[in-house]
PDB file of N, CA and C in Angstrom:
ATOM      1  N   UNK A   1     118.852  -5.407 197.643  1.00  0.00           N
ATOM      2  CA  UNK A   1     118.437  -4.660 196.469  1.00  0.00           C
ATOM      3  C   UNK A   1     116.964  -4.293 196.620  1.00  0.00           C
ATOM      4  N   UNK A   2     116.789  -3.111 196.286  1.00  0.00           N
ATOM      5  CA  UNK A   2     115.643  -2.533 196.894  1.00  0.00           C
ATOM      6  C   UNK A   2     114.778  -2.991 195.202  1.00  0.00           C
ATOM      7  N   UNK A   3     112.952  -2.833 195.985  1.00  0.00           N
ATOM      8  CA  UNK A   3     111.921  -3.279 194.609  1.00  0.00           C
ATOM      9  C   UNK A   3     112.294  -2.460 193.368  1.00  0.00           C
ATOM     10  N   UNK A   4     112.870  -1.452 193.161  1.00  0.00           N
ATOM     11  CA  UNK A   4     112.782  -0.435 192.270  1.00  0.00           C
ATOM     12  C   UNK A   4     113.598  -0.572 191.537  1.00  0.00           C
ATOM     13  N   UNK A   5     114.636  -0.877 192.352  1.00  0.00           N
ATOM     14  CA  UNK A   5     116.142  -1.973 191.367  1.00  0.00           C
ATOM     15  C   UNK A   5     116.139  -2.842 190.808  1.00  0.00           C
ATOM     16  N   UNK A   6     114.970  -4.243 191.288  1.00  0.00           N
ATOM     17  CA  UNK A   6     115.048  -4.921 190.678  1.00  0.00           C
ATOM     18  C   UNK A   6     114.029  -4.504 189.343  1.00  0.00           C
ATOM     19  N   UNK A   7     113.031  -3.938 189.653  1.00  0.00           N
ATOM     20  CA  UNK A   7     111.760  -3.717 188.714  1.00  0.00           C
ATOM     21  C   UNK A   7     112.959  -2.642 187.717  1.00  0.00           C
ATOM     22  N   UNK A   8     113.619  -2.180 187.650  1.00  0.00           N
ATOM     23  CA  UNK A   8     114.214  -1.094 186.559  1.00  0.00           C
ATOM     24  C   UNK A   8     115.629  -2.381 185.909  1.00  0.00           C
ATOM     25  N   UNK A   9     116.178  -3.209 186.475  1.00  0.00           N
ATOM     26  CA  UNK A   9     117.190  -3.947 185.844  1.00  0.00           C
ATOM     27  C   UNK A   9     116.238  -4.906 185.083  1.00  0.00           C
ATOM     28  N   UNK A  10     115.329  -5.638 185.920  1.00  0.00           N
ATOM     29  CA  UNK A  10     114.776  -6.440 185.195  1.00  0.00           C
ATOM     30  C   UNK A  10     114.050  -6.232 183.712  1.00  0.00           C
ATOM     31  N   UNK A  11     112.965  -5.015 183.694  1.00  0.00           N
ATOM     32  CA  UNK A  11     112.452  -4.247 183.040  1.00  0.00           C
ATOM     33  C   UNK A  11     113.873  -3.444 181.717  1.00  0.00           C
ATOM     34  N   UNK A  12     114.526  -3.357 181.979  1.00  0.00           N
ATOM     35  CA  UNK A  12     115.423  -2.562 181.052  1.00  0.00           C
ATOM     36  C   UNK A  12     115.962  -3.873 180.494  1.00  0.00           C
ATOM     37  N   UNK A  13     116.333  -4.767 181.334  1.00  0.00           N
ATOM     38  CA  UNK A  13     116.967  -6.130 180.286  1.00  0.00           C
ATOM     39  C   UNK A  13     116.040  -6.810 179.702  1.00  0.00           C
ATOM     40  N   UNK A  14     115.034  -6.876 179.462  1.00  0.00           N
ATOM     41  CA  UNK A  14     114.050  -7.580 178.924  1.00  0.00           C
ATOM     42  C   UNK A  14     113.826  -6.862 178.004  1.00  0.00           C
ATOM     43  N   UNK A  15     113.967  -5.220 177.832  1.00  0.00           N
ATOM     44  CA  UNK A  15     113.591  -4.360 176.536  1.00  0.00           C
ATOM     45  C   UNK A  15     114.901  -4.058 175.802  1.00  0.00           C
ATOM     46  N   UNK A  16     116.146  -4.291 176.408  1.00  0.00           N
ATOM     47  CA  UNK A  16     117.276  -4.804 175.764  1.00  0.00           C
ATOM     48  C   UNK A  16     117.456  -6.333 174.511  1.00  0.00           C
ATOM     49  N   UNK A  17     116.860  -7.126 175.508  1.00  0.00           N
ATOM     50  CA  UNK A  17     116.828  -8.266 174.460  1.00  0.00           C
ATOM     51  C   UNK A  17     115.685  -8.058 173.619  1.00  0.00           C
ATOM     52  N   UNK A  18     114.697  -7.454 173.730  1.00  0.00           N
ATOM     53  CA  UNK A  18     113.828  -7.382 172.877  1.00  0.00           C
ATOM     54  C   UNK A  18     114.314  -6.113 171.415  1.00  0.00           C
ATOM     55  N   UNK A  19     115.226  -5.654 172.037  1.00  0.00           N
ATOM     56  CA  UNK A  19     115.719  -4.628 170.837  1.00  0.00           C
ATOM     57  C   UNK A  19     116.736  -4.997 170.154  1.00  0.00           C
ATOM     58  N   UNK A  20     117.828  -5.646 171.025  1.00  0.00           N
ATOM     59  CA  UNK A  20     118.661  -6.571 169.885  1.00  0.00           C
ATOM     60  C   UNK A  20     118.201  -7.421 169.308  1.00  0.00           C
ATOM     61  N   UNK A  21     117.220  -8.513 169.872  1.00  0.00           N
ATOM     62  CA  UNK A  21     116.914  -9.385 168.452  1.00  0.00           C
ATOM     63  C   UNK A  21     116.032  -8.404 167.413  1.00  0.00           C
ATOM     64  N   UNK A  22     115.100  -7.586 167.615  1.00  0.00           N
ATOM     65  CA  UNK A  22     115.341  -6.266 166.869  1.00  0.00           C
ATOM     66  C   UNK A  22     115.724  -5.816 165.680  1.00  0.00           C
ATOM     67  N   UNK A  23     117.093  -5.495 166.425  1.00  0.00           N
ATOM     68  CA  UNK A  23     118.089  -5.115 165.048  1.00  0.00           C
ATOM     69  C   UNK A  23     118.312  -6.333 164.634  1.00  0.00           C
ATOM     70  N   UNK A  24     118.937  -7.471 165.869  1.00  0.00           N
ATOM     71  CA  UNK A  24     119.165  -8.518 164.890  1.00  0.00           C
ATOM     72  C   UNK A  24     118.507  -9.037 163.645  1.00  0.00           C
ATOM     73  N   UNK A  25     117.472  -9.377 164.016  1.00  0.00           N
ATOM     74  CA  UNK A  25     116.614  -9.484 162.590  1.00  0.00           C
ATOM     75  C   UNK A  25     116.785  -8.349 161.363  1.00  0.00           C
ATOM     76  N   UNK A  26     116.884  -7.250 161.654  1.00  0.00           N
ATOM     77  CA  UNK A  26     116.778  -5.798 160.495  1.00  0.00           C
ATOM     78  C   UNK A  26     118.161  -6.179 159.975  1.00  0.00           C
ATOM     79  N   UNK A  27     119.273  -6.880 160.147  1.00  0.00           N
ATOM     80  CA  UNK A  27     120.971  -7.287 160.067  1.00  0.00           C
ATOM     81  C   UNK A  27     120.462  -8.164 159.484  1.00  0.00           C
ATOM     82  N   UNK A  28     120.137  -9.022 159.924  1.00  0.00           N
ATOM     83  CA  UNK A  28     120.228 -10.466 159.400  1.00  0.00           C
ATOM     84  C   UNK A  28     119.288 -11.509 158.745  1.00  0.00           C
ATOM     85  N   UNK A  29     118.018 -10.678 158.852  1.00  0.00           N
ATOM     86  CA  UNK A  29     116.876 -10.992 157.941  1.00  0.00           C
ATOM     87  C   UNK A  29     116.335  -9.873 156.973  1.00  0.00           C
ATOM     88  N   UNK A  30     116.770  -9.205 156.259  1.00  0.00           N
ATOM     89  CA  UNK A  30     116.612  -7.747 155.709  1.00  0.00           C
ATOM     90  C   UNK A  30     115.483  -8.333 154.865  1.00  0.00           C
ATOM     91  N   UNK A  31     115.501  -9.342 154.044  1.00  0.00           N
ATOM     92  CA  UNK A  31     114.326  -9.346 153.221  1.00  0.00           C
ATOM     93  C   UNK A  31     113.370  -9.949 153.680  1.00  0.00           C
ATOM     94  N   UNK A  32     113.068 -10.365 154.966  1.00  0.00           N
ATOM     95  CA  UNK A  32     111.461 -10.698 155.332  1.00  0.00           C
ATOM     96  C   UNK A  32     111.272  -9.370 156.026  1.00  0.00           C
ATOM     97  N   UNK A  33     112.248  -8.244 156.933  1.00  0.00           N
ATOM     98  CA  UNK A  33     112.126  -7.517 157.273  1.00  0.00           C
ATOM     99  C   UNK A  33     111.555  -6.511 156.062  1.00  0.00           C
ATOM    100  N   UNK A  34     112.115  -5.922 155.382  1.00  0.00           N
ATOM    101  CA  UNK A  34     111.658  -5.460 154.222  1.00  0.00           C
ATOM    102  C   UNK A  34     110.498  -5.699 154.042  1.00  0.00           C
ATOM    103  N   UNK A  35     110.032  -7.029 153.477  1.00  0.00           N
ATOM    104  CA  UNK A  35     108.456  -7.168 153.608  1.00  0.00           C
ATOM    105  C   UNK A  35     107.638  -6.944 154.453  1.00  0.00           C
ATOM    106  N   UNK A  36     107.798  -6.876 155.639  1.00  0.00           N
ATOM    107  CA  UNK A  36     106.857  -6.276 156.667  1.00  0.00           C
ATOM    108  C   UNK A  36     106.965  -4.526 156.614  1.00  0.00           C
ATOM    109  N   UNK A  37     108.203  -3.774 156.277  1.00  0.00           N
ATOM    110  CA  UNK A  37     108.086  -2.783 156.452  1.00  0.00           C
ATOM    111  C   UNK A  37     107.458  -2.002 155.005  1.00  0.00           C
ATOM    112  N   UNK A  38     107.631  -2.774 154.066  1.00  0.00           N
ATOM    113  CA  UNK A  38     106.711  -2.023 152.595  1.00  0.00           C
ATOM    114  C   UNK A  38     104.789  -2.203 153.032  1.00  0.00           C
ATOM    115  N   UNK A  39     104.541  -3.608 153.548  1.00  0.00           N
ATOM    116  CA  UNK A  39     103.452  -3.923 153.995  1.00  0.00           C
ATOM    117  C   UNK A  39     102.573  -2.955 155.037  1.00  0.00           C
ATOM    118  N   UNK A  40     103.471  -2.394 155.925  1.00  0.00           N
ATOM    119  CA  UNK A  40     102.929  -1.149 156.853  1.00  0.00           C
ATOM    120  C   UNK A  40     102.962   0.094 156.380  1.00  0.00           C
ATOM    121  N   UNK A  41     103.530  -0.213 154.901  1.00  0.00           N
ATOM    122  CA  UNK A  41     103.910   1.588 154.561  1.00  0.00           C
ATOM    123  C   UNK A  41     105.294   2.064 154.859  1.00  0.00           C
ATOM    124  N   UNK A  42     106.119   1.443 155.377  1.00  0.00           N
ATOM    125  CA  UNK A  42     107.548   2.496 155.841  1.00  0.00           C
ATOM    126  C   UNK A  42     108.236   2.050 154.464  1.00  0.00           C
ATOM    127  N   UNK A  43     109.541   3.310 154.187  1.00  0.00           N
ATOM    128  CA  UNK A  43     110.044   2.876 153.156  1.00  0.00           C
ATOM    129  C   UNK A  43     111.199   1.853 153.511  1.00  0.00           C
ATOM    130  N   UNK A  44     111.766   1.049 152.939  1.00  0.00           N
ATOM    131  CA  UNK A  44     112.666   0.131 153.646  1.00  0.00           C
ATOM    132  C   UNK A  44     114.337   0.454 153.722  1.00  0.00           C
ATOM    133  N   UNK A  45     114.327   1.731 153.170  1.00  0.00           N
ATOM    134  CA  UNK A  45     115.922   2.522 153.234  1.00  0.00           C
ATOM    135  C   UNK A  45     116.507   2.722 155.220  1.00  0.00           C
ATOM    136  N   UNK A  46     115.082   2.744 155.573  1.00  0.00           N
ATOM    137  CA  UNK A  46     115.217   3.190 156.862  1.00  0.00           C
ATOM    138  C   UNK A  46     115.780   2.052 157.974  1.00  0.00           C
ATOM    139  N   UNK A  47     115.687   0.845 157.408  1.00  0.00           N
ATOM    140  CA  UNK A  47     115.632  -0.316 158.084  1.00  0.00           C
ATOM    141  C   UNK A  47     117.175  -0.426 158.693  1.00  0.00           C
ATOM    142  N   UNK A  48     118.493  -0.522 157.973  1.00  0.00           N
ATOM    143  CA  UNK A  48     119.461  -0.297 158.927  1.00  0.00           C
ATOM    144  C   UNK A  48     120.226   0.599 159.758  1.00  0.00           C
ATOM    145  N   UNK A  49     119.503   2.064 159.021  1.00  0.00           N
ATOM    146  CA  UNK A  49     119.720   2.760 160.089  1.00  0.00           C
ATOM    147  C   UNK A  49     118.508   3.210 161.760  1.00  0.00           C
ATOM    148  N   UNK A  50     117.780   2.305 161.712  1.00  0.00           N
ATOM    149  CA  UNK A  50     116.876   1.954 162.948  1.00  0.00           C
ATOM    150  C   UNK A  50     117.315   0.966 163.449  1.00  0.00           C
ATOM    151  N   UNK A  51     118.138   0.213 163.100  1.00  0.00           N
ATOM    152  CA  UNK A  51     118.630  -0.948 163.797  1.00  0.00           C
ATOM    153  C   UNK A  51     119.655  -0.440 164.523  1.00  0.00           C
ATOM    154  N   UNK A  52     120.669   0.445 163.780  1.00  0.00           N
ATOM    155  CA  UNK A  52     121.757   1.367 164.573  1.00  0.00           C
ATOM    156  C   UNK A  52     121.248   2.119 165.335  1.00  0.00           C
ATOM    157  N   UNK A  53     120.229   2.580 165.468  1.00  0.00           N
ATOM    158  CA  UNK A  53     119.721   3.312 166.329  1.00  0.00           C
ATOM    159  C   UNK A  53     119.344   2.841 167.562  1.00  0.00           C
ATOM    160  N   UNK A  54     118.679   1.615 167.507  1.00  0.00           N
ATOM    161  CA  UNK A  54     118.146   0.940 168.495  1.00  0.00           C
ATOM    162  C   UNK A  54     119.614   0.658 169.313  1.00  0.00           C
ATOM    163  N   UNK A  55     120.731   0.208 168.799  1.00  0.00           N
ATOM    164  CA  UNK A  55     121.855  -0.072 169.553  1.00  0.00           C
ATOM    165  C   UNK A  55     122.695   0.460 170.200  1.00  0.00           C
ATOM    166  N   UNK A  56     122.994   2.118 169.660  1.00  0.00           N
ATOM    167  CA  UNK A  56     122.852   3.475 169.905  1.00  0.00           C
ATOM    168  C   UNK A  56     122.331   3.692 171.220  1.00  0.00           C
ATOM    169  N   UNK A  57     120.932   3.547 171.228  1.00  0.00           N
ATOM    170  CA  UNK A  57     119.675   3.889 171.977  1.00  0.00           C
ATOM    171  C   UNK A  57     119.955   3.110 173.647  1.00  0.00           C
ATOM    172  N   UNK A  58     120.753   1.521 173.109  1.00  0.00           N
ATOM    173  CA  UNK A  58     120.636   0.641 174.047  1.00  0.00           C
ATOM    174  C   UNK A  58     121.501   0.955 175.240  1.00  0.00           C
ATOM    175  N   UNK A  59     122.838   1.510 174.401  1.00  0.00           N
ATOM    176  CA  UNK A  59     124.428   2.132 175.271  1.00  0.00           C
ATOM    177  C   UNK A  59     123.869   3.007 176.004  1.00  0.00           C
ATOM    178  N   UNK A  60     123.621   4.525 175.143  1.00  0.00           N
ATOM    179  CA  UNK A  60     123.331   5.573 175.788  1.00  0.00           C
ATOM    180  C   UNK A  60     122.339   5.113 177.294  1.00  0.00           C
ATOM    181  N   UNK A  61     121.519   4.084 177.240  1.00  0.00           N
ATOM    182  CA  UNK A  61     120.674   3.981 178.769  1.00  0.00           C
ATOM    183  C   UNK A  61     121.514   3.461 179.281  1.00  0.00           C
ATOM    184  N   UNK A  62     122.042   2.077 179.137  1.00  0.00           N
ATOM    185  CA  UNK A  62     123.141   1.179 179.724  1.00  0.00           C
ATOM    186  C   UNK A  62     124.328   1.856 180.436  1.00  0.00           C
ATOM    187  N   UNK A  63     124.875   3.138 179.990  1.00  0.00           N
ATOM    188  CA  UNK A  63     125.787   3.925 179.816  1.00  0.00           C
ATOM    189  C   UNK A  63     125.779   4.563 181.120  1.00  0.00           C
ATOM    190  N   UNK A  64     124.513   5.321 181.067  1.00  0.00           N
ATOM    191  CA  UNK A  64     124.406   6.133 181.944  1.00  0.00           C
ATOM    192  C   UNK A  64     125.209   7.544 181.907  1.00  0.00           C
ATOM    193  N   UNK A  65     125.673   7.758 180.547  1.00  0.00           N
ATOM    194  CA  UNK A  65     126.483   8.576 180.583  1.00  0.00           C
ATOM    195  C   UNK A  65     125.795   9.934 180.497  1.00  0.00           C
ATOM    196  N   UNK A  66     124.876  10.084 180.331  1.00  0.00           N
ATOM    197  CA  UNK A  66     124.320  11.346 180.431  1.00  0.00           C
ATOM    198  C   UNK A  66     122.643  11.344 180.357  1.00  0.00           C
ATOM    199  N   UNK A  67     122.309  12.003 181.507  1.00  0.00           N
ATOM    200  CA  UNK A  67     120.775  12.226 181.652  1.00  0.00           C
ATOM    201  C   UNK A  67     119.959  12.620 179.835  1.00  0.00           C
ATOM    202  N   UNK A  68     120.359  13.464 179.757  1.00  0.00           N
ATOM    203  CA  UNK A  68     120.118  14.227 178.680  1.00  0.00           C
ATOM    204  C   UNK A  68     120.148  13.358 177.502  1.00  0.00           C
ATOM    205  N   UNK A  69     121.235  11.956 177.149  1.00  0.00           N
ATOM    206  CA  UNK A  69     121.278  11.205 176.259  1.00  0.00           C
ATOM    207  C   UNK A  69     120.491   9.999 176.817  1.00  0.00           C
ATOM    208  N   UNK A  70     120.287  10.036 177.602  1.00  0.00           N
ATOM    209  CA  UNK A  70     119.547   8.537 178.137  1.00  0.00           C
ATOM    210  C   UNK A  70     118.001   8.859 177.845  1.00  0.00           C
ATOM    211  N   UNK A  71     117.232  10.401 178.397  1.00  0.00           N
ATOM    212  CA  UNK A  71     116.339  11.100 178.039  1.00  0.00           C
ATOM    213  C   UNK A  71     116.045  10.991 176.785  1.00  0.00           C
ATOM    214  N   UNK A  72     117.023  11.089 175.288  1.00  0.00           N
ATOM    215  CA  UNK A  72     116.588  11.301 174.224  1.00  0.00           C
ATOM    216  C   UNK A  72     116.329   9.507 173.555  1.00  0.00           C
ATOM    217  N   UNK A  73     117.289   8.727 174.343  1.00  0.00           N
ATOM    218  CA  UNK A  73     117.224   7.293 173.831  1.00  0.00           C
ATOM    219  C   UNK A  73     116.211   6.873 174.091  1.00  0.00           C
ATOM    220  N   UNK A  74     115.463   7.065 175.598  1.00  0.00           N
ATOM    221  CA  UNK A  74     114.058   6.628 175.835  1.00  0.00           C
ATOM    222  C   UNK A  74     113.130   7.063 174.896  1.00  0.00           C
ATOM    223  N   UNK A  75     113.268   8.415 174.309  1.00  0.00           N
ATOM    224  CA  UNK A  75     111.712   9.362 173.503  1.00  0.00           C
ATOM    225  C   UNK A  75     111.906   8.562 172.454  1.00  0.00           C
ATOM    226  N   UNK A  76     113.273   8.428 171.808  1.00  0.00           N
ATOM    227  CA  UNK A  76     113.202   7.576 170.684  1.00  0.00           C
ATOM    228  C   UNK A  76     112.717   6.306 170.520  1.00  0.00           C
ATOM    229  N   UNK A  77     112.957   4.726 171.828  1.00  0.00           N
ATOM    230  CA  UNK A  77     112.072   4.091 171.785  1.00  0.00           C
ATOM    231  C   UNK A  77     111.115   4.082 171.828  1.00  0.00           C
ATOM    232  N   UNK A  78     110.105   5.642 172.311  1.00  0.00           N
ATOM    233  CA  UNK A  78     108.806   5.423 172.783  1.00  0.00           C
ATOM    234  C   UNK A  78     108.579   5.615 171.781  1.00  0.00           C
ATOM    235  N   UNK A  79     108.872   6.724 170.550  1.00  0.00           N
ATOM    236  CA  UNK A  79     108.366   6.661 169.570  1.00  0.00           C
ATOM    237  C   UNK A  79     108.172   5.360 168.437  1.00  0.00           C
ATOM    238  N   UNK A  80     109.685   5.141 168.590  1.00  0.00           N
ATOM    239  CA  UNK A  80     109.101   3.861 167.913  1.00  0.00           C
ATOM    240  C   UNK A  80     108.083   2.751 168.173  1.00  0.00           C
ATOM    241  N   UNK A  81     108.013   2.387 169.099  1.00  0.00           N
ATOM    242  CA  UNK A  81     107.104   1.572 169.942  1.00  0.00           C
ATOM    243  C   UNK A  81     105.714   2.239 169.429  1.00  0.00           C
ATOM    244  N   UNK A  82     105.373   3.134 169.602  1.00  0.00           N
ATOM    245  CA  UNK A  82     104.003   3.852 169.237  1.00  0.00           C
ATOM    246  C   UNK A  82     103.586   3.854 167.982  1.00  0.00           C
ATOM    247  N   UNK A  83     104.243   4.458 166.660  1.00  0.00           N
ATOM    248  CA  UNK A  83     104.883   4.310 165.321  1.00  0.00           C
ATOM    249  C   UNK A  83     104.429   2.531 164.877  1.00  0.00           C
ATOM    250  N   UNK A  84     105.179   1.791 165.531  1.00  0.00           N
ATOM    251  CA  UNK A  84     104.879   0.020 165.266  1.00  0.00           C
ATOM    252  C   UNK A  84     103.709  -0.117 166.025  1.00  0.00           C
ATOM    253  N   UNK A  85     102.840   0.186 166.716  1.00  0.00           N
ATOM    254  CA  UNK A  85     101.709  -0.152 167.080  1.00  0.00           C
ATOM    255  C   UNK A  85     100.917   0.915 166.513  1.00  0.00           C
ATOM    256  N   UNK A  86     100.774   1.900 166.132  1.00  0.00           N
ATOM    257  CA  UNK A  86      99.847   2.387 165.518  1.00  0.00           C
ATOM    258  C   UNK A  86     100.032   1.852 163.619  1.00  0.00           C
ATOM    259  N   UNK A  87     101.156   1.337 163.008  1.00  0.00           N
ATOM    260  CA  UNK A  87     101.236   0.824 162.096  1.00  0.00           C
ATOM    261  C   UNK A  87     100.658  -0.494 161.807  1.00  0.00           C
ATOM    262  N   UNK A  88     100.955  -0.935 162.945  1.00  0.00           N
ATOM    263  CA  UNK A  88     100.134  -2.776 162.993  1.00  0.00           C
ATOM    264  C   UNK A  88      98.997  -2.948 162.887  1.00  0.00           C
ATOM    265  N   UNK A  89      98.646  -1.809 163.458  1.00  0.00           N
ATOM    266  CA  UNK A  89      96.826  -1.751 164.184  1.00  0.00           C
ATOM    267  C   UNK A  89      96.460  -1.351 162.815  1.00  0.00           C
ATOM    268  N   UNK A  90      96.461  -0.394 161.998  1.00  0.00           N
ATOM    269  CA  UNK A  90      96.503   0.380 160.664  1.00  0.00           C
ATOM    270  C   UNK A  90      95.986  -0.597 159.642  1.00  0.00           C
ATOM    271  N   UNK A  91      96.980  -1.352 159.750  1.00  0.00           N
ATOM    272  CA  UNK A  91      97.591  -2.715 158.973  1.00  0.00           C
ATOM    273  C   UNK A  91      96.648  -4.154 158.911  1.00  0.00           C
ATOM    274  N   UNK A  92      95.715  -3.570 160.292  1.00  0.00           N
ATOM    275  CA  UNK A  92      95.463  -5.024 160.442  1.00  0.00           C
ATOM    276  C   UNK A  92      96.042  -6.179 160.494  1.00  0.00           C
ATOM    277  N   UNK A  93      97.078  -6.275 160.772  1.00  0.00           N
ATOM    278  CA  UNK A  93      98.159  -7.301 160.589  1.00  0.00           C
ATOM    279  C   UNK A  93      98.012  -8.593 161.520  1.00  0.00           C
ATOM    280  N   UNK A  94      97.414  -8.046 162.983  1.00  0.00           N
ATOM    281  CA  UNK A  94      97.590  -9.164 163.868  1.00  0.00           C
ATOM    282  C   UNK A  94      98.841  -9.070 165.008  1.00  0.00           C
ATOM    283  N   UNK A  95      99.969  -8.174 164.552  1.00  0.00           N
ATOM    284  CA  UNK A  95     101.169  -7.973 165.250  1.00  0.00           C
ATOM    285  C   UNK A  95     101.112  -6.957 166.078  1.00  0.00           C
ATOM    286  N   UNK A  96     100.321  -6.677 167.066  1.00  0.00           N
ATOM    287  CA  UNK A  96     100.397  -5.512 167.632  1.00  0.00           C
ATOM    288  C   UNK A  96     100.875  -5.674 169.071  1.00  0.00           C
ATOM    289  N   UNK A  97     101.049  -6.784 169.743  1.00  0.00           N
ATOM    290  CA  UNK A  97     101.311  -7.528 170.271  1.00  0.00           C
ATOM    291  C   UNK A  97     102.923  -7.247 170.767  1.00  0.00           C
ATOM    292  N   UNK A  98     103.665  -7.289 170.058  1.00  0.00           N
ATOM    293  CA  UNK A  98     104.868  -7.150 170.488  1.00  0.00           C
ATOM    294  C   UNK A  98     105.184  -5.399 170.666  1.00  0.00           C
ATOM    295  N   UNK A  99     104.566  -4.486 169.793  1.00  0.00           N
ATOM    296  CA  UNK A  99     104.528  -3.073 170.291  1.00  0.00           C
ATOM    297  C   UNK A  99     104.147  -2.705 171.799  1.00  0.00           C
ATOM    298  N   UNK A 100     102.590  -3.553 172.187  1.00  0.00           N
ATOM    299  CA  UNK A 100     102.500  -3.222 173.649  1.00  0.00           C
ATOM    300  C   UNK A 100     103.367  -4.102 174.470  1.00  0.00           C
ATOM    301  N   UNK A 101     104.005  -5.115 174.471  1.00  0.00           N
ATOM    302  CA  UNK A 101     104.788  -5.673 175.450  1.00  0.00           C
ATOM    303  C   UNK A 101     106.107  -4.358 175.694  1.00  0.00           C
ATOM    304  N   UNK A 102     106.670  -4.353 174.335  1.00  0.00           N
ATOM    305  CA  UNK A 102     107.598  -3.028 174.171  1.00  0.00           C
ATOM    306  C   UNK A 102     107.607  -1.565 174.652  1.00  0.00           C
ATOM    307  N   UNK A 103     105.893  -1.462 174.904  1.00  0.00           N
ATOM    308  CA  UNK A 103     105.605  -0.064 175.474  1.00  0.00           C
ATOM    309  C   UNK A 103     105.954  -0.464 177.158  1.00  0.00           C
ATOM    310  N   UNK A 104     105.296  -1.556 177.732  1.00  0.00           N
ATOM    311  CA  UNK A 104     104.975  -1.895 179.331  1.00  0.00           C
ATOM    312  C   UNK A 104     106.262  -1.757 179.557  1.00  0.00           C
ATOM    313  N   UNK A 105     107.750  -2.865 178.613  1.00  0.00           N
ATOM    314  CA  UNK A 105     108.505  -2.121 179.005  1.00  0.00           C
ATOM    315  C   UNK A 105     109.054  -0.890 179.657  1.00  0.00           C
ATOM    316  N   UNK A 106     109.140  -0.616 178.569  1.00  0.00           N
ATOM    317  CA  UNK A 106     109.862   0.914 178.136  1.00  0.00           C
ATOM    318  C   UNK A 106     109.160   1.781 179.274  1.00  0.00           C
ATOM    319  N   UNK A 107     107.751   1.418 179.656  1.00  0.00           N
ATOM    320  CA  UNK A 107     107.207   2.495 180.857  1.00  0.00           C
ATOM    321  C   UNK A 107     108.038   2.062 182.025  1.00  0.00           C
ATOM    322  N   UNK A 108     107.876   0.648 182.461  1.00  0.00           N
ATOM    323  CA  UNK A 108     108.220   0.492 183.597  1.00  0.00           C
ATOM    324  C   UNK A 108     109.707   0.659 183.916  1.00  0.00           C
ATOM    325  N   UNK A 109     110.867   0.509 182.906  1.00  0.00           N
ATOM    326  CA  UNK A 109     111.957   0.749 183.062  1.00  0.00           C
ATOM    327  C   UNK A 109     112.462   2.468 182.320  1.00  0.00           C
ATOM    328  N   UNK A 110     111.322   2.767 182.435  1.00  0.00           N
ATOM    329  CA  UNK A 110     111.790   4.506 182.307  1.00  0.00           C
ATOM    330  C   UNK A 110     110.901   5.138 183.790  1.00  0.00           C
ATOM    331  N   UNK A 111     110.234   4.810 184.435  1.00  0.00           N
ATOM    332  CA  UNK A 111     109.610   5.037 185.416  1.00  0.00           C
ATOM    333  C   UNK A 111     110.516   4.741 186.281  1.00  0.00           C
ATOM    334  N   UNK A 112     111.099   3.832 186.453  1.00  0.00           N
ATOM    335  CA  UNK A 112     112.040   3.334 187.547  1.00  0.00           C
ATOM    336  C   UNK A 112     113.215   3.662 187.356  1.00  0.00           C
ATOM    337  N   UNK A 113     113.879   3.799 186.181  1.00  0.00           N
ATOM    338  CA  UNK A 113     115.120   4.936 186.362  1.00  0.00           C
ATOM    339  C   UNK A 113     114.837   5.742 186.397  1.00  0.00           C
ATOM    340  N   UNK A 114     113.690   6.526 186.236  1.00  0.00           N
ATOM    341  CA  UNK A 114     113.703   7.978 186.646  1.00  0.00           C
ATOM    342  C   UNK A 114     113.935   8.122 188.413  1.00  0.00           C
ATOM    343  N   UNK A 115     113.257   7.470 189.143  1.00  0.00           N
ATOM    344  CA  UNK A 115     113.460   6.882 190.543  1.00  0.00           C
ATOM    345  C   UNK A 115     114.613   7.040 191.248  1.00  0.00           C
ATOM    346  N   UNK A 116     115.231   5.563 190.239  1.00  0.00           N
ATOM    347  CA  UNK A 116     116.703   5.723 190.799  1.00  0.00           C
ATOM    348  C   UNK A 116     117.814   6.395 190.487  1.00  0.00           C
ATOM    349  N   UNK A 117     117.426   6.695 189.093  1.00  0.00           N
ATOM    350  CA  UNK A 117     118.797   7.801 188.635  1.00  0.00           C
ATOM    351  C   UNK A 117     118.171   9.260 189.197  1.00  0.00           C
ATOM    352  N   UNK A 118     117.576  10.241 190.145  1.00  0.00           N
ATOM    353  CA  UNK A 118     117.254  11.461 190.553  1.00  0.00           C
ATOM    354  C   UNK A 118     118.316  12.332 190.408  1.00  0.00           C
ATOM    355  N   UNK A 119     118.431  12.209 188.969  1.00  0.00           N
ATOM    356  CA  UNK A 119     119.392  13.332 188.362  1.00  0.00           C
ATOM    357  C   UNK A 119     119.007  14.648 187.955  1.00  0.00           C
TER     358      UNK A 119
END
């Protein structure tokens, strides 16, 4: 297995688990979630359908089923990722922390499937 394989499996499963517990929490903790998201300003209607999204988001890469949908699942994490770190930072909160781990992700396992998927 060549470096690029491992750096894009490794890198994509690590921003996998970081997006299901994610949603998990937005599922299954809605009201501390809620409180963090009135606290940054978002309205909190949005909260389970970003969790579907994120899971959505997770297939379509996993999938591989289409450049074009894997393309739009990445812009959508990046946005979010950017969105939660420019909200944290805003916020003063202290949490900004898990946005940039989420970005290094998201670069290094969109950099490296771009690589290996040369679609």
């Amino acid at each position: 297995m060549t470096k690029t394989k491992i750096a894009y499996f490794v890198s994509t499963a690590l921003l996998t688990l970081l997006m299901l517990f994610s949603a998990g929490m937005y599922f299954f903790n809605h009201a501390e979630v809620a409180t963090i998201f009135t606290s940054l300003g978002y309205p909190t209607y949005i909260i389970y359908p970003l969790a579907i999204a994120k899971i959505l988001g997770l297939i379509a890469i996993w999938s591989n089923y289409s450049r074009l949908l894997r393309d739009f699942a990445y812009a959508g994490f990046f946005y979010d990722f950017v969105l939660a770190l420019s909200a944290h930072l805003n916020a003063g909160d202290g949490d900004w922390a898990g946005s940039v781990v989420a970005l290094v992700l998201w670069t290094v396992s969109f950099a490296t499937g771009k690589k290996l998927y040369k679609d």
